[in-house]
Protein backbone atom coordinates (compact mmCIF):
# COMPACT_ATOMS: atom_id res chain seq x y z
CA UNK A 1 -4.07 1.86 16.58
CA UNK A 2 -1.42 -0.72 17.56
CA UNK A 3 -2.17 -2.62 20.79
CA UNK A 4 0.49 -0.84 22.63
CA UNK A 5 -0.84 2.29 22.28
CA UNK A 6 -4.54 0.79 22.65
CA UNK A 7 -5.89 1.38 26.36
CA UNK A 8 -6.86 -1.81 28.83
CA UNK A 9 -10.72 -1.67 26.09
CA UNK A 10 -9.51 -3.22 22.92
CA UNK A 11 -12.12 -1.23 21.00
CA UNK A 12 -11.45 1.72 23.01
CA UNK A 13 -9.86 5.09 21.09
CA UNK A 14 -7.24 7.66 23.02
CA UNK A 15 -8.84 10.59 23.83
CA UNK A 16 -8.85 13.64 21.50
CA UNK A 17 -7.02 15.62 23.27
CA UNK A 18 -3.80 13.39 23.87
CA UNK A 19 -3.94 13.41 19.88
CA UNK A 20 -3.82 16.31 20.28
CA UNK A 21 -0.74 17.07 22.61
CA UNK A 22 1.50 13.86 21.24
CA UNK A 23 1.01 16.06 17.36
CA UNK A 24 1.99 19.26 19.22
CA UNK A 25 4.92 17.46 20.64
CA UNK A 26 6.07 16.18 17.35
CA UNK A 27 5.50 19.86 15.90
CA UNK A 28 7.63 21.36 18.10
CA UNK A 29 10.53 18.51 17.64
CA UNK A 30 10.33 19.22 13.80
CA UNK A 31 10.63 22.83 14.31
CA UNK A 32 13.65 22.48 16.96
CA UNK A 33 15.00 20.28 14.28
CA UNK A 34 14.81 22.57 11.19
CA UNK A 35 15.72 25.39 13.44
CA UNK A 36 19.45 23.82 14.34
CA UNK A 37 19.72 23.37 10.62
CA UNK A 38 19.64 26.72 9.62
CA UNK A 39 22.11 27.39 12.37
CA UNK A 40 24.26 24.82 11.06
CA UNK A 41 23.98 25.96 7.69
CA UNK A 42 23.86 29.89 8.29
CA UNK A 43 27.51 30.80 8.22
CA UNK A 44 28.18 29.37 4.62
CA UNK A 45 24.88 31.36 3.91
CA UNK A 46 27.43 33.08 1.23
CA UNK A 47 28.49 29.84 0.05
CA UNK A 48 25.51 27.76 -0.56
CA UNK A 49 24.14 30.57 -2.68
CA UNK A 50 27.20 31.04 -4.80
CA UNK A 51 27.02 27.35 -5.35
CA UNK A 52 22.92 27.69 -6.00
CA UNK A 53 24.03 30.67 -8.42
CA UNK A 54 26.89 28.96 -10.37
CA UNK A 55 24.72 27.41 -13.22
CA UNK A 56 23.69 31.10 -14.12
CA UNK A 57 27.05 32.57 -13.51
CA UNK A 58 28.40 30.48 -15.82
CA UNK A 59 25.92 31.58 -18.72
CA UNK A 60 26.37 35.25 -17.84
CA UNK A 61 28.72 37.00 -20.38
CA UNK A 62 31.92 37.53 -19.44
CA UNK A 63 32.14 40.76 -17.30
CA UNK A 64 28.26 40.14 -16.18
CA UNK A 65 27.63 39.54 -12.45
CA UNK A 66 24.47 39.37 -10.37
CA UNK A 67 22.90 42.35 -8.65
CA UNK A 68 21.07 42.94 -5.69
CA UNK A 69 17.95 46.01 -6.06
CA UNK A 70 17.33 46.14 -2.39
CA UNK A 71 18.97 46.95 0.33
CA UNK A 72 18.41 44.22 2.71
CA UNK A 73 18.60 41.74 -0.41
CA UNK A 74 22.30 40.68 0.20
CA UNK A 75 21.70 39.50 3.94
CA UNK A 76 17.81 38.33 3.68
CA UNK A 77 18.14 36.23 0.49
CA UNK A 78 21.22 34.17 1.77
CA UNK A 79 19.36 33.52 5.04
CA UNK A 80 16.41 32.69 3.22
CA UNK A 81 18.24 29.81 1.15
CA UNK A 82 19.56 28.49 4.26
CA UNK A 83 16.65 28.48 5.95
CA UNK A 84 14.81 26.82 2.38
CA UNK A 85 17.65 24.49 2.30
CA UNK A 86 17.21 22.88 6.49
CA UNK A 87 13.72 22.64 5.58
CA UNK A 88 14.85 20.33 2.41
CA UNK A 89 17.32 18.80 4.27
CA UNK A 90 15.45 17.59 7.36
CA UNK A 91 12.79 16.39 5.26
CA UNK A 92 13.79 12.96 6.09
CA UNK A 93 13.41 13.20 10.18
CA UNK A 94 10.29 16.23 9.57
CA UNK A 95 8.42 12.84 7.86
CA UNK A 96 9.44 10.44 10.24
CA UNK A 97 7.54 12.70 12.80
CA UNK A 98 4.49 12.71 11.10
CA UNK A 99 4.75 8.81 10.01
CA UNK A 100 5.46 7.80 14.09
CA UNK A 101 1.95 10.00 14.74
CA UNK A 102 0.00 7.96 11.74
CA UNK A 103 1.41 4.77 11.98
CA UNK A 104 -0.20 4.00 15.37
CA UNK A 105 -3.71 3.78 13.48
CA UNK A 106 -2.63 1.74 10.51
CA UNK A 107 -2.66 -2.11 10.32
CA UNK A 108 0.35 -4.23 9.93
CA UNK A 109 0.17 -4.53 5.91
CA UNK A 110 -0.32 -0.93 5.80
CA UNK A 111 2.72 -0.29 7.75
CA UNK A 112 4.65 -2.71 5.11
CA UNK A 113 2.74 -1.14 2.55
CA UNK A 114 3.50 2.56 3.42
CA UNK A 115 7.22 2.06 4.28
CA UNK A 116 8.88 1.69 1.00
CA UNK A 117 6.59 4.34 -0.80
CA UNK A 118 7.52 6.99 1.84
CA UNK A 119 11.32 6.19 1.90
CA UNK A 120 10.91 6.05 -1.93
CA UNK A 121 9.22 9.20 -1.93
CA UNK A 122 11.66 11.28 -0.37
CA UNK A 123 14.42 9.78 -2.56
CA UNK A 124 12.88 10.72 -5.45
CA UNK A 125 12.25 14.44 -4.53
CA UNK A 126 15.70 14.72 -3.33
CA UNK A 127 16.25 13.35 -7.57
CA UNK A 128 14.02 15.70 -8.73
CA UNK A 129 16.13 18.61 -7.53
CA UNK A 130 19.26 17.47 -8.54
CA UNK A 131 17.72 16.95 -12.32
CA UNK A 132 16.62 20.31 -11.99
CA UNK A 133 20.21 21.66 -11.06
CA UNK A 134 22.61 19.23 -13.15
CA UNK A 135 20.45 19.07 -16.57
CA UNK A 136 17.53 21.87 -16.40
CA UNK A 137 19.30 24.99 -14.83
CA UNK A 138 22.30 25.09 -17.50
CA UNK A 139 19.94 24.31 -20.37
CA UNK A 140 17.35 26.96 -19.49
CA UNK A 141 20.02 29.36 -18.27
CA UNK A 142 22.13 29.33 -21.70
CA UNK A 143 18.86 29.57 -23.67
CA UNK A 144 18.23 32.67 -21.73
CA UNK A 145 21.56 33.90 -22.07
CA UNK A 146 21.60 33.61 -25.97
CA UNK A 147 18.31 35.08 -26.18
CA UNK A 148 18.96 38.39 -24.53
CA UNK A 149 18.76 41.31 -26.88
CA UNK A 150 21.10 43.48 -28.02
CA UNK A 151 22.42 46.38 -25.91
CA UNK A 152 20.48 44.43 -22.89
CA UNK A 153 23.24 43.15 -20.51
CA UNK A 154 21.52 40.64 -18.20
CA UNK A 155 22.30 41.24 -14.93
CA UNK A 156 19.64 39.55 -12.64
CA UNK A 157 18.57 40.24 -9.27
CA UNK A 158 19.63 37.67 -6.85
CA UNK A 159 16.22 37.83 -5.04
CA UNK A 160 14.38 37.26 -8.27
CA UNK A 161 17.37 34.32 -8.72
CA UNK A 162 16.27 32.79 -5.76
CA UNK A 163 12.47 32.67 -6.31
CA UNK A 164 13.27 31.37 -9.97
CA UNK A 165 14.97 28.30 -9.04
CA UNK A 166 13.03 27.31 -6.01
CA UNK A 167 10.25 27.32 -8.02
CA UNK A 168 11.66 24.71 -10.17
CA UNK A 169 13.34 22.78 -7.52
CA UNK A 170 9.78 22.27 -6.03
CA UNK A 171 8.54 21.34 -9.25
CA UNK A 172 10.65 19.01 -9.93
CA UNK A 173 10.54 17.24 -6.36
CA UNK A 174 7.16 17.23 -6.72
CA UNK A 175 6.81 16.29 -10.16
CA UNK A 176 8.88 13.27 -9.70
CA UNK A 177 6.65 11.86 -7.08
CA UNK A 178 4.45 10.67 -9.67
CA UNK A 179 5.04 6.77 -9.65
CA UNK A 180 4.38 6.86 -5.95
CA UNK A 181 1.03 8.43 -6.92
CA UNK A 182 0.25 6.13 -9.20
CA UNK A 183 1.14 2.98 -7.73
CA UNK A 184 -1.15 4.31 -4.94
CA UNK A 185 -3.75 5.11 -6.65
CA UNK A 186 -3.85 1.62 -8.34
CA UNK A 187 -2.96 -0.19 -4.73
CA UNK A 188 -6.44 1.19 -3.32
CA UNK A 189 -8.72 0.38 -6.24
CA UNK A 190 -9.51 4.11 -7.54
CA UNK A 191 -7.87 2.70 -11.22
CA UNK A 192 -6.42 -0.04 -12.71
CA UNK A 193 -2.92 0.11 -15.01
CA UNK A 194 -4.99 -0.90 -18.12
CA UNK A 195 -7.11 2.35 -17.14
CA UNK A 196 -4.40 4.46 -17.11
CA UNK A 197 -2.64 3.35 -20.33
CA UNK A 198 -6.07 3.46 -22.13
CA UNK A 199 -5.87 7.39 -20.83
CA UNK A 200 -1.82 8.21 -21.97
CA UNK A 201 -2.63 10.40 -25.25
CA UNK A 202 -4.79 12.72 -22.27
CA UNK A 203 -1.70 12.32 -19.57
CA UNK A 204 0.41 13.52 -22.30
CA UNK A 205 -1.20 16.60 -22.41
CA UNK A 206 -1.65 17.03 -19.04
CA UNK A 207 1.97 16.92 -18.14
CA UNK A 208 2.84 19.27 -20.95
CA UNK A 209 0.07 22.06 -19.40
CA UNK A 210 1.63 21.34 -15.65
CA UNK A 211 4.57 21.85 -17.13
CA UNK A 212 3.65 25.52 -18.37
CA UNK A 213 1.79 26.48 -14.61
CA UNK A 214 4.88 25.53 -12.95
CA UNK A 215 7.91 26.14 -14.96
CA UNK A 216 9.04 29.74 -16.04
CA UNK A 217 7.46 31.12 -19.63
CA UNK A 218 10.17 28.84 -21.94
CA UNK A 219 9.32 25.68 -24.56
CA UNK A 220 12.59 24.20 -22.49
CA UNK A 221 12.25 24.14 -18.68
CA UNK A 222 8.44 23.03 -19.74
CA UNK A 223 9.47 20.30 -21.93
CA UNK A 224 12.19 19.44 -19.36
CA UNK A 225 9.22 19.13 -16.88
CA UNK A 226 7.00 17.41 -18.88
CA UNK A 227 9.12 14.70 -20.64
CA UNK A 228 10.28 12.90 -17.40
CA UNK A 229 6.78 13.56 -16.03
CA UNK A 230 5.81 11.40 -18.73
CA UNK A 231 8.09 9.09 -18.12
CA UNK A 232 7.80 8.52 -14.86
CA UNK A 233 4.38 8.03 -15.36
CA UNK A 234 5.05 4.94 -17.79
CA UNK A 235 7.44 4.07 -15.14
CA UNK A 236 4.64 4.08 -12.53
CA UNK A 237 2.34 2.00 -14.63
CA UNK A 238 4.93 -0.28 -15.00
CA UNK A 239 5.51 -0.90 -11.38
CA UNK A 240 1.92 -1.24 -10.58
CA UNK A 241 1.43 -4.00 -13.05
CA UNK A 242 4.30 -5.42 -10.77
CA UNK A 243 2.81 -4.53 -7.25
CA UNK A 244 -0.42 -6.05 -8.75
CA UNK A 245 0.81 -9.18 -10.18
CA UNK A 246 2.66 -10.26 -7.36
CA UNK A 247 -0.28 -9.83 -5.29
CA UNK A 248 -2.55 -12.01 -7.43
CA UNK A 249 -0.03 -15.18 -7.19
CA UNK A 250 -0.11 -14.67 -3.57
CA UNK A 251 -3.19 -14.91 -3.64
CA UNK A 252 -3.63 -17.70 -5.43
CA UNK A 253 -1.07 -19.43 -4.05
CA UNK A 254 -3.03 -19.33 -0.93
CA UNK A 255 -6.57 -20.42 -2.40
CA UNK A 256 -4.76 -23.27 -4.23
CA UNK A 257 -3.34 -24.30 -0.87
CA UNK A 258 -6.74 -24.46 0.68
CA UNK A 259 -9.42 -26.33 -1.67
CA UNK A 260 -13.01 -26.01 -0.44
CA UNK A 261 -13.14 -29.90 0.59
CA UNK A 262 -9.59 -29.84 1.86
CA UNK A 263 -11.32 -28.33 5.90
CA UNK A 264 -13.23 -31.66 6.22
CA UNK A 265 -11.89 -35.14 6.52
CA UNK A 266 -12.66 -37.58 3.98
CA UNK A 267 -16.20 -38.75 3.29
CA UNK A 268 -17.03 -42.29 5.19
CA UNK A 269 -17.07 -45.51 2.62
CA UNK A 270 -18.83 -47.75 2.39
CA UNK A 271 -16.37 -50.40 3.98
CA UNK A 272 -16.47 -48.05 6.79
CA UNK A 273 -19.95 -48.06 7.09
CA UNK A 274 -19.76 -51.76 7.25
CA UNK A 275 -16.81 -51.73 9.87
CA UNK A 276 -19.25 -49.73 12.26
CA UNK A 277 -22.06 -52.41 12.19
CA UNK A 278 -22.27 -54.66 15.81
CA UNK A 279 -20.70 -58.16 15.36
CA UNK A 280 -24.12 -59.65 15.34
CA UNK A 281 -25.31 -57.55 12.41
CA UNK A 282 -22.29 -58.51 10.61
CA UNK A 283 -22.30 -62.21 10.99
CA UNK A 284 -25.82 -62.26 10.31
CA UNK A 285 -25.79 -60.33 6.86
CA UNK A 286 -22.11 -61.42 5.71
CA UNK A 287 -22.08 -65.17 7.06
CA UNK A 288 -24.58 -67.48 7.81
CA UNK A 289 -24.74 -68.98 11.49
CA UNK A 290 -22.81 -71.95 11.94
CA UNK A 291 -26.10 -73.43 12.82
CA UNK A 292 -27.57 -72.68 9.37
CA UNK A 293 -27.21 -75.30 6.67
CA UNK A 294 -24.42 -74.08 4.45
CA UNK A 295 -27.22 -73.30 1.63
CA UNK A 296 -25.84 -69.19 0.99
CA UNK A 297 -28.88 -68.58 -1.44
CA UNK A 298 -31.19 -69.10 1.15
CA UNK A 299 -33.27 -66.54 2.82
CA UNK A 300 -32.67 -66.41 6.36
CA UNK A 301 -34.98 -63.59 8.78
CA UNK A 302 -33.33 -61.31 11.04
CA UNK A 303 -33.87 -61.40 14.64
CA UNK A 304 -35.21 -58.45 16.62
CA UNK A 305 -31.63 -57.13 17.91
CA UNK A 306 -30.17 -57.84 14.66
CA UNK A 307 -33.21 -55.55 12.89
CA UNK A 308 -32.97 -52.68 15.20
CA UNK A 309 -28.92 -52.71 14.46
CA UNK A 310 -29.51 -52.27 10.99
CA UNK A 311 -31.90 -49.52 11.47
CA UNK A 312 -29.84 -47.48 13.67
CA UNK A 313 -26.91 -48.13 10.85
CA UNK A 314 -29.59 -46.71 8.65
CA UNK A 315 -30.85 -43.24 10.81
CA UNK A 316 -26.62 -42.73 11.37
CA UNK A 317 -25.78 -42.61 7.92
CA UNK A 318 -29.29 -40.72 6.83
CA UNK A 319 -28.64 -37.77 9.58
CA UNK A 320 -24.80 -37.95 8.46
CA UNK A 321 -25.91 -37.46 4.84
CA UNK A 322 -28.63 -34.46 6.35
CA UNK A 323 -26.14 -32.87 8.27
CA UNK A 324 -23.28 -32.19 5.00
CA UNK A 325 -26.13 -31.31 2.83
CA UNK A 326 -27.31 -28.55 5.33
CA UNK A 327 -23.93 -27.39 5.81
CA UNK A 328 -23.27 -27.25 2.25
CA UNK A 329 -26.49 -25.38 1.91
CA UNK A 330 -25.75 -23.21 4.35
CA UNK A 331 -22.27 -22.32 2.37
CA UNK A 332 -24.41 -21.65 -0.49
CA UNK A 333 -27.01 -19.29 0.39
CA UNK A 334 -24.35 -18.03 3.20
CA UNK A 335 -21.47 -16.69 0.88
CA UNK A 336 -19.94 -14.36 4.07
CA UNK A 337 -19.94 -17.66 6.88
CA UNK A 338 -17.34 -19.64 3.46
CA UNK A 339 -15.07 -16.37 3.22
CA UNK A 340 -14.43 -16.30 6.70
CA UNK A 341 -14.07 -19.87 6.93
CA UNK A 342 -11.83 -19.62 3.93
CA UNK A 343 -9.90 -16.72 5.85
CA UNK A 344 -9.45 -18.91 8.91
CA UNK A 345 -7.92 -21.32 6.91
CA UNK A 346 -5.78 -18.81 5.30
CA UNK A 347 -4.48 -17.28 8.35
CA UNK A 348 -3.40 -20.93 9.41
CA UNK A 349 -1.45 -20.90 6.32
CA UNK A 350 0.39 -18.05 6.76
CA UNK A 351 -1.29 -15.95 3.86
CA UNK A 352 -2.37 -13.02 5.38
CA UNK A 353 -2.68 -11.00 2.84
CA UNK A 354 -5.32 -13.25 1.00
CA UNK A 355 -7.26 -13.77 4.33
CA UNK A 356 -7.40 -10.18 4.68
CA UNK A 357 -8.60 -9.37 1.41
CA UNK A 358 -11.94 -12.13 2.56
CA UNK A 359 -12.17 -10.10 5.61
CA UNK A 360 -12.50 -7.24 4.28
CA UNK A 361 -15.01 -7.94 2.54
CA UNK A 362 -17.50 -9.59 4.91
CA UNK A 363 -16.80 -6.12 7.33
CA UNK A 364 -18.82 -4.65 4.03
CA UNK A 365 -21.36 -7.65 3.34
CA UNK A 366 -21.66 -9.12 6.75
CA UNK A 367 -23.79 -8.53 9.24
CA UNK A 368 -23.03 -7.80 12.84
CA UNK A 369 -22.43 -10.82 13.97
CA UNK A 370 -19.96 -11.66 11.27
CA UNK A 371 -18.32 -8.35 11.27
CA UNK A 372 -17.51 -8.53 14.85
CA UNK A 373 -16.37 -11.96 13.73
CA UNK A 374 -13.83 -10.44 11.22
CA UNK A 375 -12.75 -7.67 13.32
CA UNK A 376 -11.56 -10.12 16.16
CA UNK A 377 -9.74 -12.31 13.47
CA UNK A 378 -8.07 -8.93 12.33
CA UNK A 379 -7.24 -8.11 15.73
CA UNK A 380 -5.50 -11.40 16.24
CA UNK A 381 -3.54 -11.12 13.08
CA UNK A 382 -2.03 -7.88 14.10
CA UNK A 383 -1.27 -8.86 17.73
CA UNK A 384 0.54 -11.85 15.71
């Protein structure tokens, strides 16, 4: 849920029941919608099916026309493709309804994510139909036509018509959502392209047996179906490797950007180390007292203050030295406390998709502590 929608509780959820009246809201609109389509469309009711009819009309020997075996048949099944066709047509605004009711509970990523593939979506079922109209309806409909026996004249009902190529006009639609499928089901983990390429020879078949459940009983309109099915499929693989590809160098990018040393500043020398001694220490160990004869090879004892400076130099850099070895012991048998360090530093470089990948996975191997931790880091990134 998007903090605009979120009540004055972050972790608080809206109440079932306003679900419940914003998705009967959006309902209704999508109904009002459709239903000033159809009376848009209604009065060329006659038209639109003449134009639906032409690719059999024109396969129909000459002095054949189309009949209608009931009596309500020539009113009913014109209103029926109108009302078909506002549904198809208002597709568009019907799914922007039910996106603006999910999109509230969906993260930033998964609104970029979702975006394309539902635009894309619709795009290609509006494809799928024409396919089926321009290239499968006059290849199917002459086969027919040549087919018919003898002393048969065909003469079909234009109810039966109607049924017949909405069937295939769904099918196709729906068969041509298939590289949005895939690329889905790749996106969320549930296979991987070299999975589904290792498993072609069985999606051949597959498509071919869809093919025969939703096309009419001919080799054509099945192999119609089942060719581009295939080939979307390849084309769906193909994209995936994209999608997947792209999100690795990201990825990397990021982790190359942040090296594991890269949060701390550099380790103290040994020149430092000397810098940070008191000005007694260091004329005492580098130089001799004026005082002193000028002999440097001779041993000369260090005075109380002079002893206790060099053991405090000594218990500085000995807890220094304890301190990065129990941090980096702590990193090691504490793999979740390094990815969400890691994912802070990712977020500060702009790579969220990378730091949300590390969150992720400490909300599944954390504990509570560093759950909550992950969840708030979330939470910021999407207010962001």
């Amino acid at each position: 849920m998007s903090p605009a929608m979120q009540p004055d509780d972050p972790g608080a959820e809206q109440p079932f029941i306003s679900h419940l009246v914003e998705l009967r809201d959006r309902l209704i609109r999508m109904l009002i919608a459709v239903g000033v389509v159809v009376l848009v469309l209604f009065p060329f009711a006659n038209d639109l099916y003449a134009y639906v009819a032409a690719p059999l009309l024109a396969q129909l020997p000459e002095g054949n026309t189309m009949i209608a075996t009931q009596v309500a048949s020539p009113f009913l099944t014109p209103f029926k493709l109108a009302l078909v066709a506002a549904v198809f047509l208002s597709m568009p605004y019907l799914l922007y309804q039910l996106w603006a009711f999910v999109a509230p509970g969906l993260y930033q990523h998964e609104k970029r994510m979702a975006t394309p593939l539902l635009v894309s979506s619709i795009l290609l079922f509006y494809l799928g139909m024409a396919f089926a109209y321009y290239v499968v309806f006059p290849l199917v409909f002459a086969f027919l036509s040549g087919t018919t026996p003898e002393g048969v004249q065909m003469m079909t009902d234009i109810s039966a018509y109607l049924d017949f190529v909405l069937t295939l006009f769904f099918a196709f639609g729906v068969a041509f959502q298939i590289p949005i499928a895939t690329i889905l089901l790749v996106l969320i983990g549930v296979v991987t392209p070299e999975d589904l390429s290792r498993k072609r020879p069985y999606v051949i078949v597959g498509v071919f047996v869809v093919g025969m459940f939703l096309t009419p009983p001919d080799v054509i309109s099945q192999t119609l179906l089942a060719v581009p099915m295939w080939m979307l499929f390849e084309l769906g693989v193909l994209f995936s490797k994209l999608l997947l590809r792209r999100r690795a160098a990201r990825a990397d990018d990021g982790l190359a950007a942040v090296s594991p040393g890269s949060g701390g500043g550099p380790a103290p020398s040994a020149g430092s180390l000397a810098d940070t001694r008191p000005a007694s220490a260091a004329v005492e160990v580098g130089k001799a007292p004026a005082s002193e004869p000028e002999d440097q090879d001779a041993w000369h004892p260090l005075s109380d203050a002079d002893m206790e400076a060099e053991l405090d130099l000594i218990d500085e850099e000995e807890a220094r030295e304890l301190k990065a070895s129990a941090q980096a012991t702590k990193e090691e048998t504490d793999p979740v406390e390094d990815k969400i360090r890691r994912a802070n530093q990712l977020r500060d470089l702009d790579n969220e998709l990378a730091a949300r990948q590390l969150l992720y996975q400490v909300l599944e191997e954390g504990d509570a502590d560093q759950r909550r931790v992950a969840r708030d880091i979330l939470r910021q990134m999407d207010v962001h």
